[in-house]
Each structure stands twice: as C-alpha cells, then as structure tokens.
N, C-alpha and C. Protein backbone atom coordinates (compact mmCIF):
# COMPACT_ATOMS: atom_id res chain seq x y z
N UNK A 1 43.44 -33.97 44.54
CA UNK A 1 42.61 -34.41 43.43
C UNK A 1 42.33 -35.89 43.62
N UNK A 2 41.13 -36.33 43.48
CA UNK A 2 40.52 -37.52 44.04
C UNK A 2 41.30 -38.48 42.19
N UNK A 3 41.66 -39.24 42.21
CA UNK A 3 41.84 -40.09 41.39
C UNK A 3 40.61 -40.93 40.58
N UNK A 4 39.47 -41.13 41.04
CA UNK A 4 38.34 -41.93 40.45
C UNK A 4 37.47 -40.78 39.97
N UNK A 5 37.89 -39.36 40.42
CA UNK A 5 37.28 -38.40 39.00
C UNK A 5 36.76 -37.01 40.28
N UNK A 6 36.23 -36.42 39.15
CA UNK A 6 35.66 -35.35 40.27
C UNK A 6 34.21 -35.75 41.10
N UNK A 7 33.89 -35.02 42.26
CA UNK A 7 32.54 -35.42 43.03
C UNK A 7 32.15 -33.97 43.35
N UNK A 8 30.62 -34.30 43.51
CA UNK A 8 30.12 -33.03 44.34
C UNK A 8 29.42 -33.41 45.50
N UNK A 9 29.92 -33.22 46.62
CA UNK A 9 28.98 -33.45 47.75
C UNK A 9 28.23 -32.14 48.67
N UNK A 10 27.05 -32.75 49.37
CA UNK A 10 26.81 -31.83 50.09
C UNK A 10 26.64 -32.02 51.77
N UNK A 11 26.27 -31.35 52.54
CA UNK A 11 26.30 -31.74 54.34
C UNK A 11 24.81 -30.84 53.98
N UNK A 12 23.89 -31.24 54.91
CA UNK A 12 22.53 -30.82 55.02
C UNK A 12 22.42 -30.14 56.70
N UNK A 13 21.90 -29.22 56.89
CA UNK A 13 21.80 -28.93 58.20
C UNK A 13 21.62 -29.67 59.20
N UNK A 14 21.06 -30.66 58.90
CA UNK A 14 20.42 -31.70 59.76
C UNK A 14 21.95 -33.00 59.92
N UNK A 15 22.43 -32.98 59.21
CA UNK A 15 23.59 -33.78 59.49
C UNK A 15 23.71 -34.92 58.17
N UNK A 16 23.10 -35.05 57.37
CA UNK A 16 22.95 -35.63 56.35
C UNK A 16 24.29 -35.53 54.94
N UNK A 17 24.35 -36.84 54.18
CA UNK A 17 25.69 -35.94 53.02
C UNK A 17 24.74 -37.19 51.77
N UNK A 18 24.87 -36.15 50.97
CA UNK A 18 24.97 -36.98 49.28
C UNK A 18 25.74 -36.63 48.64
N UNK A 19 26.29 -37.59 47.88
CA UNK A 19 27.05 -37.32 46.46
C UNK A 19 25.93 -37.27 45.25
N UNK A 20 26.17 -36.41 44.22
CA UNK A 20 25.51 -36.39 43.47
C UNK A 20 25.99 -35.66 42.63
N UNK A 21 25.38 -35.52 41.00
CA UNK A 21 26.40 -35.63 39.95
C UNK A 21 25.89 -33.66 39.89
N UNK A 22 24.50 -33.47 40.14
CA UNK A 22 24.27 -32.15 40.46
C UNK A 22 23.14 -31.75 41.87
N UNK A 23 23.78 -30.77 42.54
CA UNK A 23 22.99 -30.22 43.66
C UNK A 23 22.72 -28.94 43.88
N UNK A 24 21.27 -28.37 44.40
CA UNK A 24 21.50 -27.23 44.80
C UNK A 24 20.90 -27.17 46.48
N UNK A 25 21.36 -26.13 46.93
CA UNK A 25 21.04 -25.63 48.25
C UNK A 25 20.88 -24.45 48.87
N UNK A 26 19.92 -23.93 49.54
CA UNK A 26 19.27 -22.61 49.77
C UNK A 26 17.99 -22.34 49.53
N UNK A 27 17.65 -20.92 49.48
CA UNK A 27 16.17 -20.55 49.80
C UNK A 27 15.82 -20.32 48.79
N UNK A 28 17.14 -20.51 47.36
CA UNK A 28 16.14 -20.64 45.95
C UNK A 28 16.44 -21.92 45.59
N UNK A 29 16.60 -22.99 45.57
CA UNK A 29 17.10 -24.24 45.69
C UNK A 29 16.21 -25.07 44.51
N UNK A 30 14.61 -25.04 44.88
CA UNK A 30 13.98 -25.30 44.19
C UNK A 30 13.72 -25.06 43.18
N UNK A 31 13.90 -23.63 42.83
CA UNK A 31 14.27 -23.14 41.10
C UNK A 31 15.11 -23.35 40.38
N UNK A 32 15.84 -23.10 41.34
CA UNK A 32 17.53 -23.80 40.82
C UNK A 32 17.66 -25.31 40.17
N UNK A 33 16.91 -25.80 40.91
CA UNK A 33 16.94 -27.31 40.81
C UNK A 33 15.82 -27.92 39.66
N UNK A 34 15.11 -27.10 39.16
CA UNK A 34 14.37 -27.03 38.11
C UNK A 34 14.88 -26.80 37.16
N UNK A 35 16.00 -25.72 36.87
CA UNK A 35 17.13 -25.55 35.66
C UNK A 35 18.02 -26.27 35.62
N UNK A 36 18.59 -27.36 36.77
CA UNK A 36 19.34 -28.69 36.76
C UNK A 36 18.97 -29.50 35.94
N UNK A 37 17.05 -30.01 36.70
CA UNK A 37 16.78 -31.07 36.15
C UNK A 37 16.01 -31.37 34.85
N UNK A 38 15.98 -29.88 33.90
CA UNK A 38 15.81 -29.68 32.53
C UNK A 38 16.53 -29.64 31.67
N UNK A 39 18.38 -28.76 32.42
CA UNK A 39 19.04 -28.80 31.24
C UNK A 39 20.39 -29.70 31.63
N UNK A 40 20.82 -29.80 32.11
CA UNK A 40 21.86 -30.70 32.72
C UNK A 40 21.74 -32.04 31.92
N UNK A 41 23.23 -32.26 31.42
CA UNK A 41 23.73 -33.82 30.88
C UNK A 41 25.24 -33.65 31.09
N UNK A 42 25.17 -34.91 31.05
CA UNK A 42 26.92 -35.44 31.76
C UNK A 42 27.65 -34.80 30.36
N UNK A 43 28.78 -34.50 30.72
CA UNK A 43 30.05 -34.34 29.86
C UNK A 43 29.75 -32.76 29.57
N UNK A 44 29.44 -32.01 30.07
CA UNK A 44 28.91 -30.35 29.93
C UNK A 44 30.64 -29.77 30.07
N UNK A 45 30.86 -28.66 28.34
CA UNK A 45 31.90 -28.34 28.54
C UNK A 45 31.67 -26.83 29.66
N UNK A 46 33.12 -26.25 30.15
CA UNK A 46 33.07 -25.44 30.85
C UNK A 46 32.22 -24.22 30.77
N UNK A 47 32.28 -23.88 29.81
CA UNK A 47 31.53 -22.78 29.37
C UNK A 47 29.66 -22.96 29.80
N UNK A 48 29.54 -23.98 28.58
CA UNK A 48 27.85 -24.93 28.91
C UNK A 48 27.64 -24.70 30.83
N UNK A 49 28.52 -25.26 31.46
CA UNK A 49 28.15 -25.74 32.82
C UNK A 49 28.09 -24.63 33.56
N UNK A 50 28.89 -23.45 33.13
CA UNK A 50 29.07 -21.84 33.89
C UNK A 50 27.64 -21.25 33.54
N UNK A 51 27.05 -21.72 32.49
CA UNK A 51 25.88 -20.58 31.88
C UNK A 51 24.60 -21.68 32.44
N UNK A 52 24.78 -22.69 32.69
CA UNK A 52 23.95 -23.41 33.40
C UNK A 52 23.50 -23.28 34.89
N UNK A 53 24.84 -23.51 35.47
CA UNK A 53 25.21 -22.50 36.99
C UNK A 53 24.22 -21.49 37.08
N UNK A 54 24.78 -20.25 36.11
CA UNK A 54 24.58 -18.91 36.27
C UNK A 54 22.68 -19.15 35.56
N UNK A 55 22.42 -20.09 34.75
CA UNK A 55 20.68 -19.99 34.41
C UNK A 55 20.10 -20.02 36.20
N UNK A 56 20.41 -21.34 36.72
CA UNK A 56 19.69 -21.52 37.94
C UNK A 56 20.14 -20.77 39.22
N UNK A 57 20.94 -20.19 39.27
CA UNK A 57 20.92 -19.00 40.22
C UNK A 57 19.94 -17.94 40.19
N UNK A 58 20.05 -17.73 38.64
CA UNK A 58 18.85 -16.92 38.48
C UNK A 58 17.51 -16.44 38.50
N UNK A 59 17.48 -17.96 38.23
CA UNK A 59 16.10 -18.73 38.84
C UNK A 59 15.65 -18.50 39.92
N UNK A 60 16.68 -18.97 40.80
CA UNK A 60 16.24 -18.36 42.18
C UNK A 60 16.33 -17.05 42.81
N UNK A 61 17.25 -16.13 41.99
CA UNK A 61 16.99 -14.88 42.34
C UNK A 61 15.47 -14.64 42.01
N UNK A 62 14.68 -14.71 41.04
CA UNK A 62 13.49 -14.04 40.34
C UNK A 62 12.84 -15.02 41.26
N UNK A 63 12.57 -15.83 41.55
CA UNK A 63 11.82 -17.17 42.29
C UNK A 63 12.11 -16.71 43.85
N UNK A 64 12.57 -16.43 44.17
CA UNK A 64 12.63 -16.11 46.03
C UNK A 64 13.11 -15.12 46.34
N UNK A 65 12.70 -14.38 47.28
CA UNK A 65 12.96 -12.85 47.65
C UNK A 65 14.55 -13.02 48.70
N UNK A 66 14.54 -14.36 49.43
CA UNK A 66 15.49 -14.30 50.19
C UNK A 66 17.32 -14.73 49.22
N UNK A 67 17.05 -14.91 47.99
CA UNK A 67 18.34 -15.47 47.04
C UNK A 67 19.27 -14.32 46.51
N UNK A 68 19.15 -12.93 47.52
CA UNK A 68 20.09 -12.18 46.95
C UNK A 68 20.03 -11.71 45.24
N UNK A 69 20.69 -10.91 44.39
CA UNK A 69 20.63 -10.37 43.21
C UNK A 69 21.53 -10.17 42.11
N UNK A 70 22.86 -10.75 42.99
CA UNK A 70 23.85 -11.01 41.71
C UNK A 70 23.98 -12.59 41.57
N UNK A 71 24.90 -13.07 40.64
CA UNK A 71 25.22 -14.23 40.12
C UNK A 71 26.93 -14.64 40.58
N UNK A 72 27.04 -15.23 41.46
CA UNK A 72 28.96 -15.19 41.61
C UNK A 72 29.03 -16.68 41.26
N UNK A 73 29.92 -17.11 40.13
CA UNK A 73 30.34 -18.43 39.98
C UNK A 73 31.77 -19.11 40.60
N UNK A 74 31.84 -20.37 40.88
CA UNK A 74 32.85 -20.28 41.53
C UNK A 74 33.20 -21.42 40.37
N UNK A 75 34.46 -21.98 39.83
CA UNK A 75 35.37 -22.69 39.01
C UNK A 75 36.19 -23.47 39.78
N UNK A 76 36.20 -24.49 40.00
CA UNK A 76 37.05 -25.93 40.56
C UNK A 76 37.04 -26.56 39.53
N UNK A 77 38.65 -26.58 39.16
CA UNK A 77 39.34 -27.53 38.67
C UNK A 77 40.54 -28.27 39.00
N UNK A 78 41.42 -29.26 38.76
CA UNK A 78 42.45 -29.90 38.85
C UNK A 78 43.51 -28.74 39.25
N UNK A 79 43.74 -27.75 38.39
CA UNK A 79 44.75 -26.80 38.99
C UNK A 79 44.21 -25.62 39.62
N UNK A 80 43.14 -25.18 39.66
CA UNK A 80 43.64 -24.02 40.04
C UNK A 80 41.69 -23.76 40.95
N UNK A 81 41.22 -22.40 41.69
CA UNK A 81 39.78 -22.35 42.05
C UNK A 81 39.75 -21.00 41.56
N UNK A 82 39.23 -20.72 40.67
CA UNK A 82 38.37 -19.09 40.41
C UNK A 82 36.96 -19.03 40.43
N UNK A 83 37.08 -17.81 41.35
CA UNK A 83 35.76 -16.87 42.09
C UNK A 83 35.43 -15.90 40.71
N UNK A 84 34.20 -16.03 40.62
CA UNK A 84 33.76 -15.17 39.43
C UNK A 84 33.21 -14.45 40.26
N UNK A 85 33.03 -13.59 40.24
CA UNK A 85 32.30 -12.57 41.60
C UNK A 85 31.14 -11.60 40.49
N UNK A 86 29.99 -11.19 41.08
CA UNK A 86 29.05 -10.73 40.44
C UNK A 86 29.34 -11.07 38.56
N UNK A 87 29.43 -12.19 38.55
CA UNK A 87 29.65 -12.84 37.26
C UNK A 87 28.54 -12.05 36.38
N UNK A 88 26.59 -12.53 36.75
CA UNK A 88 25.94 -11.60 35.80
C UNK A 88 25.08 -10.79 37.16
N UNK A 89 24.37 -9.60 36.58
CA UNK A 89 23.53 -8.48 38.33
C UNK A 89 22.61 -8.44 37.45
N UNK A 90 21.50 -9.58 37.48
CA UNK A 90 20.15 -9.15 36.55
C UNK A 90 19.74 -8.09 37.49
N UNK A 91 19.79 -7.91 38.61
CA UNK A 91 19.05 -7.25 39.59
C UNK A 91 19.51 -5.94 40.08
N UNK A 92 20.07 -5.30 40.01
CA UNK A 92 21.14 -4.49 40.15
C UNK A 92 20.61 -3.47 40.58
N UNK A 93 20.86 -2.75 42.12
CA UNK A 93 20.15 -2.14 42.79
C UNK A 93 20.58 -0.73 42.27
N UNK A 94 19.57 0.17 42.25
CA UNK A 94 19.92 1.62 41.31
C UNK A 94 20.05 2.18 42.59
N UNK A 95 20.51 3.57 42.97
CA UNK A 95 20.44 4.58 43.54
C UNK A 95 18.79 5.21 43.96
N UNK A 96 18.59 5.48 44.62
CA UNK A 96 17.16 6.28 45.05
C UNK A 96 17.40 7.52 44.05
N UNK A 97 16.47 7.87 43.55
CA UNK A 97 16.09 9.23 42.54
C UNK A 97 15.85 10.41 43.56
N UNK A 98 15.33 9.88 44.66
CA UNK A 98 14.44 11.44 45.48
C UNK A 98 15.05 10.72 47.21
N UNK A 99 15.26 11.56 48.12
CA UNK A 99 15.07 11.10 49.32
C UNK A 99 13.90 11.07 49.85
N UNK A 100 13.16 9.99 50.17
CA UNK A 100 11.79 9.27 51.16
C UNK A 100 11.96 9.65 52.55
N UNK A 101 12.62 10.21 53.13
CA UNK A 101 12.50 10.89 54.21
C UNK A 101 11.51 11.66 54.98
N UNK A 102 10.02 12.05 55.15
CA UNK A 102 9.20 12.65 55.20
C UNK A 102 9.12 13.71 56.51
N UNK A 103 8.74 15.04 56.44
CA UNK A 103 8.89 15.42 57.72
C UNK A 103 8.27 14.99 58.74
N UNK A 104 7.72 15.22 59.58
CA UNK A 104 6.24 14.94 60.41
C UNK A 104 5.68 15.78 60.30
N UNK A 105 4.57 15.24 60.16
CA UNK A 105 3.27 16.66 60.17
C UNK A 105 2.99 16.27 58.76
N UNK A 106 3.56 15.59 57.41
CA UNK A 106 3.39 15.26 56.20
C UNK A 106 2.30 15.01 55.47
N UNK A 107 2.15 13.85 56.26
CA UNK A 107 0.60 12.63 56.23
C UNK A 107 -0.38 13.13 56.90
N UNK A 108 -1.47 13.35 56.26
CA UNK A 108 -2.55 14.21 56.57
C UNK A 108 -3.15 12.40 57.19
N UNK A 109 -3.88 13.13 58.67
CA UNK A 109 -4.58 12.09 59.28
C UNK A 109 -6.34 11.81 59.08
N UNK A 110 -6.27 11.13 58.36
CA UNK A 110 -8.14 10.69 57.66
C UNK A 110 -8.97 10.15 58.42
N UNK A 111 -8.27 9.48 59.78
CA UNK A 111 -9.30 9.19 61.21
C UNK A 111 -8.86 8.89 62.36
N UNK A 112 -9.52 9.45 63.21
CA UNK A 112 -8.59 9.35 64.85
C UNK A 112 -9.86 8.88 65.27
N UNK A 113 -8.93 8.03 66.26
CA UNK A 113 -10.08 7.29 67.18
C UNK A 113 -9.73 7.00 68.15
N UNK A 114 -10.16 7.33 69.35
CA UNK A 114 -9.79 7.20 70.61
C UNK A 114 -10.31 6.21 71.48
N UNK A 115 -9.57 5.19 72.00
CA UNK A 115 -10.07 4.28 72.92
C UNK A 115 -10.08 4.67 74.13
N UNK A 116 -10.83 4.71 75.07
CA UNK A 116 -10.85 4.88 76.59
C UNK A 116 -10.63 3.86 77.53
N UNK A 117 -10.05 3.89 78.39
CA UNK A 117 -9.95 2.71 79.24
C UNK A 117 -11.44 2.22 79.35
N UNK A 118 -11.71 3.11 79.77
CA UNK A 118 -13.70 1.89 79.74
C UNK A 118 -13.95 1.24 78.80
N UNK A 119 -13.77 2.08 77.41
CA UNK A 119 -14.26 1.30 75.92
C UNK A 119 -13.61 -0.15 75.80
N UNK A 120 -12.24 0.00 76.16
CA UNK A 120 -11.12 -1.20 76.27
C UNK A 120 -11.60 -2.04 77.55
N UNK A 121 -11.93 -1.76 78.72
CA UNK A 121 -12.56 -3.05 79.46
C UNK A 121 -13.61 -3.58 79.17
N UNK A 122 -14.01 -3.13 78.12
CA UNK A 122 -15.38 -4.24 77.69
C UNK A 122 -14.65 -5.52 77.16
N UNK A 123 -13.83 -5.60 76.06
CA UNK A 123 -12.96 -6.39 75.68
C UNK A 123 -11.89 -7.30 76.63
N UNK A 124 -11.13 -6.69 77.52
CA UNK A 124 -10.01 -6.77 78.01
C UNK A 124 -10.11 -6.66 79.58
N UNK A 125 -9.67 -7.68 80.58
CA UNK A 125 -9.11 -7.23 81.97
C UNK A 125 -8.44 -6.20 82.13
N UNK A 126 -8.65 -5.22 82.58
CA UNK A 126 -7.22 -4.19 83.01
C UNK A 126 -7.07 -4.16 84.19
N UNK A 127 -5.61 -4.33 84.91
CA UNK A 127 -5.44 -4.57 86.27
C UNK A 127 -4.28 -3.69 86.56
N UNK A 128 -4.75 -2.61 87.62
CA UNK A 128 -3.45 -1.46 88.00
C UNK A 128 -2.46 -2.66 88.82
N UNK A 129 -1.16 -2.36 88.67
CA UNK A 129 -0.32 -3.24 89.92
C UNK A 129 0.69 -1.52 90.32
N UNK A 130 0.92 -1.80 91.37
CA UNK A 130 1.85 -0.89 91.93
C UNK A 130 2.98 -1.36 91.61
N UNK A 131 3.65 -0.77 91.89
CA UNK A 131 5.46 -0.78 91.83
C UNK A 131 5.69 -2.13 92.89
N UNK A 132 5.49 -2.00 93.75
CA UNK A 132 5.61 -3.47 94.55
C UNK A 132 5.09 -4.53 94.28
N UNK A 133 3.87 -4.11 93.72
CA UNK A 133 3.23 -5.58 92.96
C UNK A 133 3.77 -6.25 92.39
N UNK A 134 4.17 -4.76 91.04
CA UNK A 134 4.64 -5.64 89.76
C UNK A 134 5.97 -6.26 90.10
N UNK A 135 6.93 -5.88 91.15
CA UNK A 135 7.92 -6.80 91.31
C UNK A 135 8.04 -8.19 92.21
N UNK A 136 6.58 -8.46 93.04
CA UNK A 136 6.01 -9.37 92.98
C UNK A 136 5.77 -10.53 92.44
N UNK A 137 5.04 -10.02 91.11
CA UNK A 137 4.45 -10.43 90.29
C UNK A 137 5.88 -11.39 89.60
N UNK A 138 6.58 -10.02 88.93
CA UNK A 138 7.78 -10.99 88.52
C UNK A 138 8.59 -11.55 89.09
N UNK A 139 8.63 -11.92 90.36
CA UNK A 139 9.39 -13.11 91.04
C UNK A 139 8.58 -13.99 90.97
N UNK A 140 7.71 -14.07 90.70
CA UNK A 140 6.62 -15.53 90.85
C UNK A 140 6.41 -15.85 89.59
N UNK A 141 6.86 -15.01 88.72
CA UNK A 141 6.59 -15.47 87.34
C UNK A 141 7.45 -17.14 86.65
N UNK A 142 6.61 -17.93 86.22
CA UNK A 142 7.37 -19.37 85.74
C UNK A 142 8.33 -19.10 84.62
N UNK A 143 9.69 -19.72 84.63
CA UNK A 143 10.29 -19.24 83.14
C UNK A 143 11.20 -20.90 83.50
N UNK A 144 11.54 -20.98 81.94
CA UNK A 144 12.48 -22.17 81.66
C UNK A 144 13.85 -21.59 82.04
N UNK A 145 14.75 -22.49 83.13
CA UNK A 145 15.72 -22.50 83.07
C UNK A 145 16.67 -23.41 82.76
C-alpha cells in the first residue's frame, strides 16, 4: 500500500505510462471514457464508483462490436482484491431456437454464369507454366529475409 494514497496507472502499447485519477483502455475505451468524463468526481463512495465502472463498460459493450458482453468488476482495496465476474450480462447470449445448418441442394440458384478462359483473357494474362516452370519460377521469386 503506497502511503501518499491510492494511484491508477496505465502502460500503453507503445511504451508510454500515466497516472491519472481515471482511465480507460481498449476497443471501447472511447465510450467508456465518455461515462468517466460526465459522471466521475473525486471522493466517489464504493458503491457510486462500481456502478460507474459498470455504466462505462457498458458503453462500450453497446458502442463497439469488439468489447465483449458481460460486465466483470474488479475491487482494489487496502485489504483485500475482489473479482466481480459477470457482475451485470446486458448482452447475454441465448441459445439458437432452430439449427442453421442447411443441406446442400437448399438454396435454389437464381443465376449461373460461366466464364471461359477466353472471356477471362480479355481482362487478364493467363500463362500455362509446367511443373518445371513453376518450380523455376519459385526459386527466382524475391522474398524478405
């Protein structure tokens, strides 16, 4: 326990650190950080600061597809660290109703269209290589080593 009080720091991918009195980080970060910098004031009792937490997580769940769908809070204090684990699941993935499985043959086909190698060299070089070519070819090929 640091004696001049509690801190929150962070390390940035890039190699970077701030202290700061609130932070967020990730791919909802920015939402998150929108429910910081609206409701957040110093001296927030425990409760206040958990439902604050848990507002801007949320945020970024509904705000970014990549922020996952439950809420887990984590609690640091002087004695002790509790993991709130799926604290709130606004999102909460249901079970499938029907299996989506389809046979083949299902999907009725509404247009076929056939390209021909001729139709395609109007567009495009096409170049046969043999079996010896093509291993040719890829020994001479440039690559970073």
């Amino acid at each position: 326990v640091d004696p001049t009080g509690s801190h929150l720091f962070t390390v940035h991918a890039h190699g970077s650190t701030d202290k700061l009195p609130y932070v967020t980080m990730g791919s909802g970060s920015l939402a998150a950080m929108s429910v910081f910098e609206t409701q957040w004031k110093s001296g927030l009792n425990k409760d206040d600061a958990i439902k604050l937490c848990a507002d801007a997580i949320q945020a970024g769940i509904w705000n970014d597809l990549g922020s996952g769908s439950n809420v887990d809070v984590c609690v640091i204090t002087a004695e002790k660290t509790t993991l709130l684990r799926n604290y709130i699941t606004p999102n909460k993935r249901e079970q499938k109703m029907r299996n989506y499985k389809f046979q083949r043959g299902t999907t009725a086909v509404l247009n076929e269209k056939i390209i021909t190698r001729q139709d395609i060299s109007k567009y495009v070089t096409v170049h046969e290589l043999s079996d010896n070519d093509a291993g040719q070819a890829a020994e001479k090929m440039e690559v970073d080593s």
